[in-house]
C-alpha atoms as a PDB file:
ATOM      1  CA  UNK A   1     136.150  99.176 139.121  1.00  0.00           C
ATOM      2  CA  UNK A   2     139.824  98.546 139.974  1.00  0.00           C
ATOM      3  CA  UNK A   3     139.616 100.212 143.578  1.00  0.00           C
ATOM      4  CA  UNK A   4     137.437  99.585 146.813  1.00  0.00           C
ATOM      5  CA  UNK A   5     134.668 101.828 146.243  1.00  0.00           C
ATOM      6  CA  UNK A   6     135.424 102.678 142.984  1.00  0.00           C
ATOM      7  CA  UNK A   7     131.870 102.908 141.971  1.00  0.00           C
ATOM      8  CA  UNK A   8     129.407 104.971 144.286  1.00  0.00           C
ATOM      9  CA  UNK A   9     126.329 106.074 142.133  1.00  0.00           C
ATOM     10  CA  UNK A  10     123.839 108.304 144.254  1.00  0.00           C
ATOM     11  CA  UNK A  11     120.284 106.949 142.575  1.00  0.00           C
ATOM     12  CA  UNK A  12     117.274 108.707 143.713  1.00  0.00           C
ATOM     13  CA  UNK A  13     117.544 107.527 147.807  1.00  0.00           C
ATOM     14  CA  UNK A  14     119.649 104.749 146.730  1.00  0.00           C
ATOM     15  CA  UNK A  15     123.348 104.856 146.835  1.00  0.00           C
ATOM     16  CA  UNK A  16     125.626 101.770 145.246  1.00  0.00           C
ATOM     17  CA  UNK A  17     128.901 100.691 146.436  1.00  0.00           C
ATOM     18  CA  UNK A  18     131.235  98.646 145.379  1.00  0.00           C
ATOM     19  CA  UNK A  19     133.911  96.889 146.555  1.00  0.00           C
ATOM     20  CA  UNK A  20     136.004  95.504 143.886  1.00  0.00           C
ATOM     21  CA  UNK A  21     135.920  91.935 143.592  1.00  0.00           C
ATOM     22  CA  UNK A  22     134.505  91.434 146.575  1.00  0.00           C
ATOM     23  CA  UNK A  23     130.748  92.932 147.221  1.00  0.00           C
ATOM     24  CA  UNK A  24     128.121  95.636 145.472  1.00  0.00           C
ATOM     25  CA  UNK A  25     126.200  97.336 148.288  1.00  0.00           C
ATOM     26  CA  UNK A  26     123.013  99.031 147.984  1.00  0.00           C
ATOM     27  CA  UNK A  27     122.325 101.557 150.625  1.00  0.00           C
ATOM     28  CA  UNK A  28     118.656 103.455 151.077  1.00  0.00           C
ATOM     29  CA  UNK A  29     118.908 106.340 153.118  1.00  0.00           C
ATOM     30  CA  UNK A  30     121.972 105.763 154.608  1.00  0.00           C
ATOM     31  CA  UNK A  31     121.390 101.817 155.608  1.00  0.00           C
ATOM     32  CA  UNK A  32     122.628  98.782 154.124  1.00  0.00           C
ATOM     33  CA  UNK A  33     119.402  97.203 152.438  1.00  0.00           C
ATOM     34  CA  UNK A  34     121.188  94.458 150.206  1.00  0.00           C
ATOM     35  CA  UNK A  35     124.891  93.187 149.292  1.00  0.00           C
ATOM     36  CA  UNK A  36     125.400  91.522 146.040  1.00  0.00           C
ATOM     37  CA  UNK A  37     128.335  88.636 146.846  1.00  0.00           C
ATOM     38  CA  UNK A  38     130.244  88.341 143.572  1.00  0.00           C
ATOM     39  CA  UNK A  39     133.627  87.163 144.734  1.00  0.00           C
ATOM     40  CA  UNK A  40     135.248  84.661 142.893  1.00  0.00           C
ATOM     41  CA  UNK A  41     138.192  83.014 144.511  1.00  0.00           C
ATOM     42  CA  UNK A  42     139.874  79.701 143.443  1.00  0.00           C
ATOM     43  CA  UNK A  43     142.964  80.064 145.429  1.00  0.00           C
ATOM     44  CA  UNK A  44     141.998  76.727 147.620  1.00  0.00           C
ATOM     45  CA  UNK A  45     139.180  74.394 148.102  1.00  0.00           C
ATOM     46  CA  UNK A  46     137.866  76.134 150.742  1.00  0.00           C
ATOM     47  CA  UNK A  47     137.622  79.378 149.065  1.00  0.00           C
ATOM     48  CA  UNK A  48     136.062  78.400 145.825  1.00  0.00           C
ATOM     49  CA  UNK A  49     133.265  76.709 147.528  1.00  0.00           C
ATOM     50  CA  UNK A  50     132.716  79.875 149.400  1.00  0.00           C
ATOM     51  CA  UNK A  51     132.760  82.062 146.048  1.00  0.00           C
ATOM     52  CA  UNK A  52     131.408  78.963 143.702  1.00  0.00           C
ATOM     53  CA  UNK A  53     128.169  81.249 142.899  1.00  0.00           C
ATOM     54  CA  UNK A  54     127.012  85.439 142.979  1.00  0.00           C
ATOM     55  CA  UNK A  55     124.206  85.816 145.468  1.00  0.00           C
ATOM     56  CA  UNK A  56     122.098  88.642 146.896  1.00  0.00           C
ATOM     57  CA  UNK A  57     122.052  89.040 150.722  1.00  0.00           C
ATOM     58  CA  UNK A  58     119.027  91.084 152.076  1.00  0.00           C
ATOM     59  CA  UNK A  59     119.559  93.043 155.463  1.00  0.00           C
ATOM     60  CA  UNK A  60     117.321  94.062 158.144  1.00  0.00           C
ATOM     61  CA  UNK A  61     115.601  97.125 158.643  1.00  0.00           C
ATOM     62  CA  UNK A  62     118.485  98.634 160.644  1.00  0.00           C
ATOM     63  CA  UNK A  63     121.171  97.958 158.254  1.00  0.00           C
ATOM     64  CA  UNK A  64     123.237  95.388 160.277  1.00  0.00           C
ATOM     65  CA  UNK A  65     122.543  92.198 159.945  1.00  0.00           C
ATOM     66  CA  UNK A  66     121.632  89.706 156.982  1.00  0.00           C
ATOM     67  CA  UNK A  67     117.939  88.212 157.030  1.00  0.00           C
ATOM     68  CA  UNK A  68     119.243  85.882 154.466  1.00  0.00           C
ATOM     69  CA  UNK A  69     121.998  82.969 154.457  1.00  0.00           C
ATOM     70  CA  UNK A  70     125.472  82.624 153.385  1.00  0.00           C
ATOM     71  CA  UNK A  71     128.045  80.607 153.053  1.00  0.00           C
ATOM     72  CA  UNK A  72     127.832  77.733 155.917  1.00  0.00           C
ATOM     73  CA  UNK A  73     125.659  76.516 157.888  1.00  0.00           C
ATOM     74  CA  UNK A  74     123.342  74.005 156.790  1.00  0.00           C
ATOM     75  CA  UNK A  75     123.038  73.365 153.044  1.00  0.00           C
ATOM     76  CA  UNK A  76     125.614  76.336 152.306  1.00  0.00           C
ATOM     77  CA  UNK A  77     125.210  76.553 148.785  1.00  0.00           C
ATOM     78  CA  UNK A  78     121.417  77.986 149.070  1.00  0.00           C
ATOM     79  CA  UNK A  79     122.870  81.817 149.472  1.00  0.00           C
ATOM     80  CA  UNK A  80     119.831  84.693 149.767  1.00  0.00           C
ATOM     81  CA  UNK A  81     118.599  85.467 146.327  1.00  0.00           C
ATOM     82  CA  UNK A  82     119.943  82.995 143.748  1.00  0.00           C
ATOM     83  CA  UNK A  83     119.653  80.812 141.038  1.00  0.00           C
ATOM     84  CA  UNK A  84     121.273  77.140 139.782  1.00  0.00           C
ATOM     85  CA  UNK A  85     119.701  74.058 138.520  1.00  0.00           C
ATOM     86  CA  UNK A  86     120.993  71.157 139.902  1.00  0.00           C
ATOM     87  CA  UNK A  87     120.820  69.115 135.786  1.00  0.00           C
ATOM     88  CA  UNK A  88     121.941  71.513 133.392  1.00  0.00           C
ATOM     89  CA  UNK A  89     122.198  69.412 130.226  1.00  0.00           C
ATOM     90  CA  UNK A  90     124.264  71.221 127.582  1.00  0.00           C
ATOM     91  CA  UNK A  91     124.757  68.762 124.515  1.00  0.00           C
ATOM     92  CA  UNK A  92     125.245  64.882 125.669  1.00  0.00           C
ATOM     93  CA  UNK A  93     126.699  65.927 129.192  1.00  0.00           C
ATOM     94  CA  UNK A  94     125.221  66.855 131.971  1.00  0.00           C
ATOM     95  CA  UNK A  95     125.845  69.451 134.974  1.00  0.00           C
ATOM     96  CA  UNK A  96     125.455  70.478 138.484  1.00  0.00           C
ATOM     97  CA  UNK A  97     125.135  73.842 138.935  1.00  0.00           C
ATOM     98  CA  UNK A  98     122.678  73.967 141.843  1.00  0.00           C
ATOM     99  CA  UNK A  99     125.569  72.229 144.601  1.00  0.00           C
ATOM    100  CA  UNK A 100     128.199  73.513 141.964  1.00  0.00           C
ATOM    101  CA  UNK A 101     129.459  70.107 141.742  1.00  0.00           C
ATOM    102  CA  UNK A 102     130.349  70.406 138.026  1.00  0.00           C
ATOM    103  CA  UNK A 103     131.063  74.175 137.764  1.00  0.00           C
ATOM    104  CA  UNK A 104     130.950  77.662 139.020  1.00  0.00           C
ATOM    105  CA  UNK A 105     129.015  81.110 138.498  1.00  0.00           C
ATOM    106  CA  UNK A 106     131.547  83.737 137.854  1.00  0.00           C
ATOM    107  CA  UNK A 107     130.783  87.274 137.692  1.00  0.00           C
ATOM    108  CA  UNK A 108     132.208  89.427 135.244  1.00  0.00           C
ATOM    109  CA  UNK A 109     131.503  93.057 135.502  1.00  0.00           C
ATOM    110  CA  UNK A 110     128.845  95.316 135.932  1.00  0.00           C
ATOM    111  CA  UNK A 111     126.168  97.632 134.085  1.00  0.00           C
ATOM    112  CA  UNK A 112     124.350 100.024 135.790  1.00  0.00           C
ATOM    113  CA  UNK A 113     121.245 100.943 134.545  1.00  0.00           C
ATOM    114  CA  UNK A 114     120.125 103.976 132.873  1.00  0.00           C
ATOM    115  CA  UNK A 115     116.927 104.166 134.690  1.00  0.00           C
ATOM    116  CA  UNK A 116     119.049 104.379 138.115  1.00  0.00           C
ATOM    117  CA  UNK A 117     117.367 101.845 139.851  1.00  0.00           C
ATOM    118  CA  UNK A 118     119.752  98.975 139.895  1.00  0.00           C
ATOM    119  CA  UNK A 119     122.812  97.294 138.336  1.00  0.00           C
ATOM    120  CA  UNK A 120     123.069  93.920 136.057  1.00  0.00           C
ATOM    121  CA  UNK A 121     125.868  91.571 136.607  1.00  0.00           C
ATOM    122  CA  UNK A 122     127.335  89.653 133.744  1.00  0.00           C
ATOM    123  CA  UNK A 123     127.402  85.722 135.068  1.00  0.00           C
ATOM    124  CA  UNK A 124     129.053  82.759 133.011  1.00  0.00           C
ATOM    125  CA  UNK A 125     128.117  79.584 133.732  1.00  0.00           C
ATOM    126  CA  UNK A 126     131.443  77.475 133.625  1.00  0.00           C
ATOM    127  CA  UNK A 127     132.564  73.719 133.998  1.00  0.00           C
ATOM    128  CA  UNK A 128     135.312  72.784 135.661  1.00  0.00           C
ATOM    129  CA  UNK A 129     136.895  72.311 132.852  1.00  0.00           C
ATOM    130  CA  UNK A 130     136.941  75.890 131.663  1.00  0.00           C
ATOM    131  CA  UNK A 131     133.856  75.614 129.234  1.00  0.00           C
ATOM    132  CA  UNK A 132     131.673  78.474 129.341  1.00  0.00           C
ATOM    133  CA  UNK A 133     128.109  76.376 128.739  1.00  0.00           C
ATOM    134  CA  UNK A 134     125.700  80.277 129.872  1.00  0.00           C
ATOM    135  CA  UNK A 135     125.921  83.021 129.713  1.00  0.00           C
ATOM    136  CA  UNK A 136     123.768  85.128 132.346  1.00  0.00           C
ATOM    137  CA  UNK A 137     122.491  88.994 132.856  1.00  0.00           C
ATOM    138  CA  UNK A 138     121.614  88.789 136.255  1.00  0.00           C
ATOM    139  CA  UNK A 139     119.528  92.480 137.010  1.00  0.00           C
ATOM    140  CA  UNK A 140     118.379  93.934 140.138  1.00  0.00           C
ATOM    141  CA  UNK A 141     115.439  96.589 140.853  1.00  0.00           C
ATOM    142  CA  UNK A 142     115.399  98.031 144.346  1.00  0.00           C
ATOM    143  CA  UNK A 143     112.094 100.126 143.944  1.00  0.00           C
ATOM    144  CA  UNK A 144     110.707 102.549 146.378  1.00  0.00           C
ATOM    145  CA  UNK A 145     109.318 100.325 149.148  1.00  0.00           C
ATOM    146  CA  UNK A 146     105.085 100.744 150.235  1.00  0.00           C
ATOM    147  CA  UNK A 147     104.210  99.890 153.816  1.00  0.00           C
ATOM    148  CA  UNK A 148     104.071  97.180 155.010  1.00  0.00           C
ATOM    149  CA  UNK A 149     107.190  96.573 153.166  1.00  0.00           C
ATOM    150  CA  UNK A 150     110.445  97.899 153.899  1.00  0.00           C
ATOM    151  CA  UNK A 151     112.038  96.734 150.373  1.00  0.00           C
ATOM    152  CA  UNK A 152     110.813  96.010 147.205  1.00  0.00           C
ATOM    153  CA  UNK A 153     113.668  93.870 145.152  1.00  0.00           C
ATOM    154  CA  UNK A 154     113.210  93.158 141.254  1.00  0.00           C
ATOM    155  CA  UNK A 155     115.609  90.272 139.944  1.00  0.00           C
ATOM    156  CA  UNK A 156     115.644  89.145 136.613  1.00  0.00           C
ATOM    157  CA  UNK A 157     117.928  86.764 134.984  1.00  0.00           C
ATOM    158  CA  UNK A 158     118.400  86.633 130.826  1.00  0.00           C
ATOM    159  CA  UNK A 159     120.481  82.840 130.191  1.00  0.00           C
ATOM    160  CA  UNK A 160     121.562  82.832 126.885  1.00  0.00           C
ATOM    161  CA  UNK A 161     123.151  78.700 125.597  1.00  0.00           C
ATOM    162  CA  UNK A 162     126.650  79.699 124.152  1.00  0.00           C
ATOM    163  CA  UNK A 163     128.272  75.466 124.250  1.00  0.00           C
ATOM    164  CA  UNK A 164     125.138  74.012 122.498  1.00  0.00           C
ATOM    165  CA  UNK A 165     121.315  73.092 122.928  1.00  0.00           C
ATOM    166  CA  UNK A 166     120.859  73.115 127.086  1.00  0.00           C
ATOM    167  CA  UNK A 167     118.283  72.201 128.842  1.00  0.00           C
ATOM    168  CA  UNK A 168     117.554  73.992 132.020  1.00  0.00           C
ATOM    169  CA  UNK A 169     116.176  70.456 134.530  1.00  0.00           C
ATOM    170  CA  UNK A 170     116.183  69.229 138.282  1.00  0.00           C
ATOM    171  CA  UNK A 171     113.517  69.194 140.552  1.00  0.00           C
ATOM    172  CA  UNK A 172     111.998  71.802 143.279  1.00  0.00           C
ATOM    173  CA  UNK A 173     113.880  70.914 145.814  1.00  0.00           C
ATOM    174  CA  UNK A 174     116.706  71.299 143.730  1.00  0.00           C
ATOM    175  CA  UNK A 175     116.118  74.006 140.732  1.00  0.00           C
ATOM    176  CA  UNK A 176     115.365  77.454 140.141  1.00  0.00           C
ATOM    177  CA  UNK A 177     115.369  81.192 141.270  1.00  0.00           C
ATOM    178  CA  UNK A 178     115.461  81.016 145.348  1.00  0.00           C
ATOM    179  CA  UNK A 179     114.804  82.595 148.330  1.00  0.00           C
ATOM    180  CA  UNK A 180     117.064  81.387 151.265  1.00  0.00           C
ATOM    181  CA  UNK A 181     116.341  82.794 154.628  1.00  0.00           C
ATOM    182  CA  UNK A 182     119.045  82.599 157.339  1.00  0.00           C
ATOM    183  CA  UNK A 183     120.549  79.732 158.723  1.00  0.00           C
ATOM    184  CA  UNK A 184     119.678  81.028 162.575  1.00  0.00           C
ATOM    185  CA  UNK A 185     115.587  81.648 161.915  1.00  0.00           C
ATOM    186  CA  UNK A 186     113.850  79.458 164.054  1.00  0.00           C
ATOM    187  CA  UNK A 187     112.329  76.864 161.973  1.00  0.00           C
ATOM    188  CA  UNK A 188     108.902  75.695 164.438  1.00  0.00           C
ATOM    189  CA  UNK A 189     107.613  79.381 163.314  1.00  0.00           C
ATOM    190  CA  UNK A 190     108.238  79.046 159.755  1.00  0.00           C
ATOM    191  CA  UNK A 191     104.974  78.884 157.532  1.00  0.00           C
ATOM    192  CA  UNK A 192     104.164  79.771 154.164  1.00  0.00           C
ATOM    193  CA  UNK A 193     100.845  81.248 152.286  1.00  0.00           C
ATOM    194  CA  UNK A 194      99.451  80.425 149.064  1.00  0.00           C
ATOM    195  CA  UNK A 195      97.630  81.739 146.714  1.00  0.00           C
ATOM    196  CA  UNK A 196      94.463  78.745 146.108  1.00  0.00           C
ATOM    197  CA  UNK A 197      91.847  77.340 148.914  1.00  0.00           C
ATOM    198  CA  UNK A 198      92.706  73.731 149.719  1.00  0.00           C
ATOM    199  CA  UNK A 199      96.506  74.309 148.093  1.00  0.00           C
ATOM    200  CA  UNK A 200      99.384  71.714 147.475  1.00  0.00           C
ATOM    201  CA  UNK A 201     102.684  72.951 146.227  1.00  0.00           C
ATOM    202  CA  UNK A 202     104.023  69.576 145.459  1.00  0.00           C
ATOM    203  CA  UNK A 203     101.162  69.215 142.882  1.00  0.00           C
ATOM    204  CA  UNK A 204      99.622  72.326 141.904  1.00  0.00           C
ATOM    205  CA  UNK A 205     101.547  74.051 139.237  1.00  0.00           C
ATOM    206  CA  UNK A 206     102.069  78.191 138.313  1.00  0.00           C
ATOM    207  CA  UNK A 207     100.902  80.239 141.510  1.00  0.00           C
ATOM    208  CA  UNK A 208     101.237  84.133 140.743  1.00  0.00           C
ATOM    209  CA  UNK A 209     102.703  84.236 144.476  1.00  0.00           C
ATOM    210  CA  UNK A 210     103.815  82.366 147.352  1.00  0.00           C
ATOM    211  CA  UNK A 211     104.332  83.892 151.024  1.00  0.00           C
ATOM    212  CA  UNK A 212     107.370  82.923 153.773  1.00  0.00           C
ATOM    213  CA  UNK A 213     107.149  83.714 157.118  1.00  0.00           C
ATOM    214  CA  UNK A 214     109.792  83.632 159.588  1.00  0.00           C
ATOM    215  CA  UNK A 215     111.701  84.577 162.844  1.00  0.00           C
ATOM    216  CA  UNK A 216     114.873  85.703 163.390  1.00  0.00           C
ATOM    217  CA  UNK A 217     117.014  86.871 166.551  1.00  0.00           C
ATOM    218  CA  UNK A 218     113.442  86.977 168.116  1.00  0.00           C
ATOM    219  CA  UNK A 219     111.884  89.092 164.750  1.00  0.00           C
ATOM    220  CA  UNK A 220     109.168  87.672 162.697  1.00  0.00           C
ATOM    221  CA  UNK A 221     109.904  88.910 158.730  1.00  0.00           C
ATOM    222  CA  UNK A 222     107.951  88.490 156.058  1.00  0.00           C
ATOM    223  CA  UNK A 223     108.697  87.199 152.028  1.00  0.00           C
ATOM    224  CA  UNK A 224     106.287  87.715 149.272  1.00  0.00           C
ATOM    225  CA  UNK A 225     107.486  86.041 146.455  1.00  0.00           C
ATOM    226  CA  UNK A 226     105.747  87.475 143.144  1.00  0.00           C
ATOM    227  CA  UNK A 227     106.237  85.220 139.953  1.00  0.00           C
ATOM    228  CA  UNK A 228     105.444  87.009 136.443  1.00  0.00           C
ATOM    229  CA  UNK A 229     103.387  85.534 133.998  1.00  0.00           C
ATOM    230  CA  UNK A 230     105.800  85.401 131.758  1.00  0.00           C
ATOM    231  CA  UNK A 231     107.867  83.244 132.957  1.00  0.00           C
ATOM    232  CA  UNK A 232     108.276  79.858 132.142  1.00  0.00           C
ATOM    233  CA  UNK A 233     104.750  77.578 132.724  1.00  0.00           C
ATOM    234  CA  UNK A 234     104.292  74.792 134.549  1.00  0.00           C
ATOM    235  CA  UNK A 235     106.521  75.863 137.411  1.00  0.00           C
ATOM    236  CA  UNK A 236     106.235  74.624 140.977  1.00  0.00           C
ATOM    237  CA  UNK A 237     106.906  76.508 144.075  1.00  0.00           C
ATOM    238  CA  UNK A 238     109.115  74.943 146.313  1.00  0.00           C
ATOM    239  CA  UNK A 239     107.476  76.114 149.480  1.00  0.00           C
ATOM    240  CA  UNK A 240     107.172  73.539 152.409  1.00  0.00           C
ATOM    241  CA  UNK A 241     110.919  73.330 153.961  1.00  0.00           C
ATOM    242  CA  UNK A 242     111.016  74.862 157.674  1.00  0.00           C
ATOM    243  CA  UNK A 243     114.764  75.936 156.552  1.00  0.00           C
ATOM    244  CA  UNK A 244     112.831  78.783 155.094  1.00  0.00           C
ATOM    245  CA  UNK A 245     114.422  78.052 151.468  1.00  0.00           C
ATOM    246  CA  UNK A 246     111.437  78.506 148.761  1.00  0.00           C
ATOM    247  CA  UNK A 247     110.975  80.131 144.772  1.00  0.00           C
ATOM    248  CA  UNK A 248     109.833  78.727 141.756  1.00  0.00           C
ATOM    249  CA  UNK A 249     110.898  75.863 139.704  1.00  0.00           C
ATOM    250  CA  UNK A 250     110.781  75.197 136.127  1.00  0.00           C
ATOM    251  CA  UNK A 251     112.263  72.911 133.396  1.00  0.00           C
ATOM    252  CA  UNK A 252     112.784  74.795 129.807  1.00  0.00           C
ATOM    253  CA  UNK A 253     115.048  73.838 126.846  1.00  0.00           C
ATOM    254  CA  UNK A 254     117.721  76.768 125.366  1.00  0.00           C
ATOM    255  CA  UNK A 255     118.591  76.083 121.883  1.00  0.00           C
ATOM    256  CA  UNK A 256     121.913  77.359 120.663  1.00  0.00           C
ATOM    257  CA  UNK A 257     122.041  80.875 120.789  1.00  0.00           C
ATOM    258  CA  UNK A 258     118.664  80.962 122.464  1.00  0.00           C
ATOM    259  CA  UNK A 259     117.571  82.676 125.810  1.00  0.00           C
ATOM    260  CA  UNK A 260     115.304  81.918 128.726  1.00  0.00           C
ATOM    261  CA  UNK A 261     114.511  85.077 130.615  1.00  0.00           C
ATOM    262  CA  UNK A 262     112.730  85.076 134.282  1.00  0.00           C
ATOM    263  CA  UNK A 263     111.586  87.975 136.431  1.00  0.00           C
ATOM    264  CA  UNK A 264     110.572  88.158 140.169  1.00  0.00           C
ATOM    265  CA  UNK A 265     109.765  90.621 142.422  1.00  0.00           C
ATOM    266  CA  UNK A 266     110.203  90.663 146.365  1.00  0.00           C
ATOM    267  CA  UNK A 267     108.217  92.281 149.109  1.00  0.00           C
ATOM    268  CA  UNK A 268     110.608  92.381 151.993  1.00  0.00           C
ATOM    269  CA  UNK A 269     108.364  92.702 155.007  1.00  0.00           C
ATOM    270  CA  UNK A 270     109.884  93.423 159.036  1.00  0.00           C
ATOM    271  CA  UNK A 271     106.463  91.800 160.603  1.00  0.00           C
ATOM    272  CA  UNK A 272     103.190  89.462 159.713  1.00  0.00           C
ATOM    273  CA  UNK A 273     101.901  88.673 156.188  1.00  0.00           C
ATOM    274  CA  UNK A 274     100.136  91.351 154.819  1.00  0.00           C
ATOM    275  CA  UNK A 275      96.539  90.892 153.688  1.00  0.00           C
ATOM    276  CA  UNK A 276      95.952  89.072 150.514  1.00  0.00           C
ATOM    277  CA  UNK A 277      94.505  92.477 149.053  1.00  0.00           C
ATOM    278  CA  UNK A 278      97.566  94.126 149.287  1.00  0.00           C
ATOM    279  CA  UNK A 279      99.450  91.054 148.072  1.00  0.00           C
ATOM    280  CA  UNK A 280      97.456  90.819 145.192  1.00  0.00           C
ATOM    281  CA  UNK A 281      97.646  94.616 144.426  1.00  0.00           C
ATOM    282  CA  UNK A 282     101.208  94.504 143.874  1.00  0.00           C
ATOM    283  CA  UNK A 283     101.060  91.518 141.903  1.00  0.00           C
ATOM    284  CA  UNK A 284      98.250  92.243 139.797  1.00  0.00           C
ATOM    285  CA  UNK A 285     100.874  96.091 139.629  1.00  0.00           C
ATOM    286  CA  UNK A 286     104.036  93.801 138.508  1.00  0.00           C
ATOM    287  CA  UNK A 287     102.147  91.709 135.781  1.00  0.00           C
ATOM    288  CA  UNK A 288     100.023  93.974 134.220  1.00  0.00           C
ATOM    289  CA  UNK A 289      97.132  91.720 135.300  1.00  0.00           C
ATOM    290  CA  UNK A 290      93.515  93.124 137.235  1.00  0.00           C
ATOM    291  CA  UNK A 291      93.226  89.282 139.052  1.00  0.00           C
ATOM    292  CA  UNK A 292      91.047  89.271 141.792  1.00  0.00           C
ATOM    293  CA  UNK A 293      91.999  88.764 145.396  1.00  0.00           C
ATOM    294  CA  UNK A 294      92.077  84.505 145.746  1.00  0.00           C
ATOM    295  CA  UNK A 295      91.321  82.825 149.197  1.00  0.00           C
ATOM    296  CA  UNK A 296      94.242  81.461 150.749  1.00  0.00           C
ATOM    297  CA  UNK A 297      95.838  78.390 152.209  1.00  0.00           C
ATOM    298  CA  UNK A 298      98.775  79.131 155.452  1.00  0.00           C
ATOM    299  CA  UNK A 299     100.588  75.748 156.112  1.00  0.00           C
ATOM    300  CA  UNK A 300     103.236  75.064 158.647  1.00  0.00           C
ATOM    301  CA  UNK A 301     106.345  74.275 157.510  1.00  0.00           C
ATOM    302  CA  UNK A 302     107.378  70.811 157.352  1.00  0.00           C
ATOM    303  CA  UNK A 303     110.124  69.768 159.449  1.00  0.00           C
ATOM    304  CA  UNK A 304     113.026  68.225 158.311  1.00  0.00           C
ATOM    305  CA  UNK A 305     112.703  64.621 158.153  1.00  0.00           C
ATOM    306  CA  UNK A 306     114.754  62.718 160.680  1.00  0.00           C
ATOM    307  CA  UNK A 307     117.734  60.279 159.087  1.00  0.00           C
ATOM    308  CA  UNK A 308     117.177  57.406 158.354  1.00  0.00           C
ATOM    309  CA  UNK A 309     118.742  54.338 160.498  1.00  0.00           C
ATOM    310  CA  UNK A 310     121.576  53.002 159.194  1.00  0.00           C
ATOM    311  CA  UNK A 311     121.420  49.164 159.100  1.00  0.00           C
ATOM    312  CA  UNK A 312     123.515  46.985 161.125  1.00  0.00           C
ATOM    313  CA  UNK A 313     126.666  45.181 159.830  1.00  0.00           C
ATOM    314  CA  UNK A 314     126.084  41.463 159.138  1.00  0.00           C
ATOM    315  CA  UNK A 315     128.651  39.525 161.635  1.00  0.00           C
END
C-alpha cells in the first residue's frame, strides 16, 4: 500500500479502497457505506490529537455524508466505531487510552480477509513514551444488509498484553467498544431501547442488545447494537447520553501474552426501530442462540447535565 488507491479489492458487491495512510473505504454498489480513519500524524499537537486513535465512520444511505462523529465537536475523541479504556493498567502504571492522554492507537497495516468480506487492521497500543503495552487485530464484517437495515457491520477486536499483566478498567461512561453518533443529531429526539421490562442500564448488567435512535439533518436513523455472548460478562451498556454515544463496557485482566477478544455486530437502520422480533432474529442469528423475543423498555435520553456554579471568590 505505498500509493493512493493502491489496494481496490472488488468483494462480492463490496469494493475496498484505500488511501495510503490516510483512509480504507468500503463502497456497496457504488456508495460510500463506511471509511476506516487510520491516519497517524505526529507532526504537531494539533494533528496527533486528530490521528491519536483508528476509527470507523458510517455514512448515510446516499453515500455522502457521515452518520457518525469525528474529530471535533464536542467530546472529539468518541470517533464512530471505536474502542479505548480510559485505565489501562499494564504492570504498576497506569494509562489513558480512552482521551489518549497517556498514548496513542497506531495502525500498522492491513489483512484482508480470505472470506472477502472485510479487512483487519493491526493496532498497537503505545505510551508516549514509545512502549508498545497491546497489541490489537481490529476486524471488520460488512455483511449483506436485510431490510430494514441498510448495513450490517461486524467488528471484532483480538488485544493481546505484550509490556506485562494489563488490566483492561474504567467505567461506562468511559470504557469499551462504542458507538458515537454525529456531533449535529439533535439530541431532544435521541432515545434508546432495551432489551428487559422495567430496565436500568446503570445497574442491570449483560443485555444481548441495546437500540439508539436518532435524527440527523432532519433524518431519524436507527443503531442496533448486538453484543455476543462471548464476550466478556458482567458488562454494562452505556446507553442514556442524548449525545447519542453508547456500547458495552467491561473490566477483564490480560496476563502476559494473553488475549481478550470481543465481537459486535451493527444493524445500521435509515428510519424507526425495528420490531423486537426482528431484533431478536438477528441476534439470536449472530450468537448461535434460539432466545425468545423479550418485552422492552424505550427511555429518553438524558440530557446533559447543566455545569455546575462555580463558587464565588472570598474578598
Amino acid at each position: 500500500m505505498n500509493s493512493i488507491l493502491a489496494l481496490i479489492a472488488l468483494l462480492g458487491s463490496f469494493i475496498f479502497n484505500d488511501t495510503a495512510g490516510k483512509h480504507l473505504d468500503v463502497l456497496q454498489e457504488g456508495r460510500l457505506l463506511a471509511r476506516y480513519m487510520y491516519a497517524y500524524d505526529p507532526s504537531s499537537p494539533d494533528r496527533l490529537e486528530q490521528t491519536s486513535k483508528p476509527f470507523l465512520h458510517v455514512f448515510d444511505p446516499d453515500g455522502r455524508t457521515p452518520i457518525t462523529n469525528g474529530p471535533g465537536g464536542e467530546y472529539p475523541h468518541h470517533r464512530g466505531i471505536f474502542i479505548g479504556w480510559r485505565k489501562l493498567t499494564v504492570g504498576d502504571k497506569s494509562y489513558n487510552f480512552w482521551g489518549m492522554n497517556d498514548g496513542h492507537q497506531v495502525h500498522r497495516t492491513f489483512v484482508m480477509h480470505t472470506d472477502k468480506t472485510g479487512f483487519t487492521s493491526l493496532v498497537d497500543w503505545v505510551a508516549t513514551d514509545g512502549k508498545v503495552l497491546l497489541t490489537e487485530e481490529r476486524s471488520f464484517r460488512f455483511l449483506p444488509p436485510t431490510a430494514p437495515a441498510y448495513a450490517v457491520i461486524e467488528t471484532g477486536s483480538k488485544l493481546k498484553a505484550v509490556a506485562g499483566d494489563a488490566v483492561l478498567d474504567g467505567d461506562p461512561e468511559h470504557a469499551g467498544l462504542q458507538f458515537r453518533p454525529a456531533n449535529e443529531l439533535d439530541r431532544a429526539s435521541t432515545e434508546y431501547v432495551f432489551p428487559k421490562e422495567n430496565a436500568d442500564p446503570r445497574v442491570d448488567r449483560d443485555y444481548p442488545w441495546v437500540g439508539e435512535s436518532y435524527t440527523l439533518n432532519g433524518k431519524p436513523f436507527s443503531i442496533v447494537y448486538l453484543n455476543h455472548p462471548q464476550n466478556p460478562i458482567d458488562a454494562v451498556i452505556s446507553a442514556y447520553r442524548d449525545y447519542g454515544r453508547f456500547g458495552a463496557f467491561f473490566k477483564a485482566a490480560i496476563p502476559q501474552g494473553g488475549e481478550r477478544t470481543l465481537r459486535v455486530r451493527f444493524l445500521i437502520i435509515a428510519g424507526p426501530m425495528p420490531s423486537a422480533d426482528l431484533i431478536q432474529n438477528a441476534y439470536n442469528q449472530f450468537a448461535g442462540v434460539n432466545d425468545p423475543t423479550p418485552k422492552l423498555t424505550v427511555k429518553k435520553a438524558e440530557q446533559k447535565p447543566p455545569p455546575k456554579p462555580k463558587k464565588a471568590k472570598a474578598k
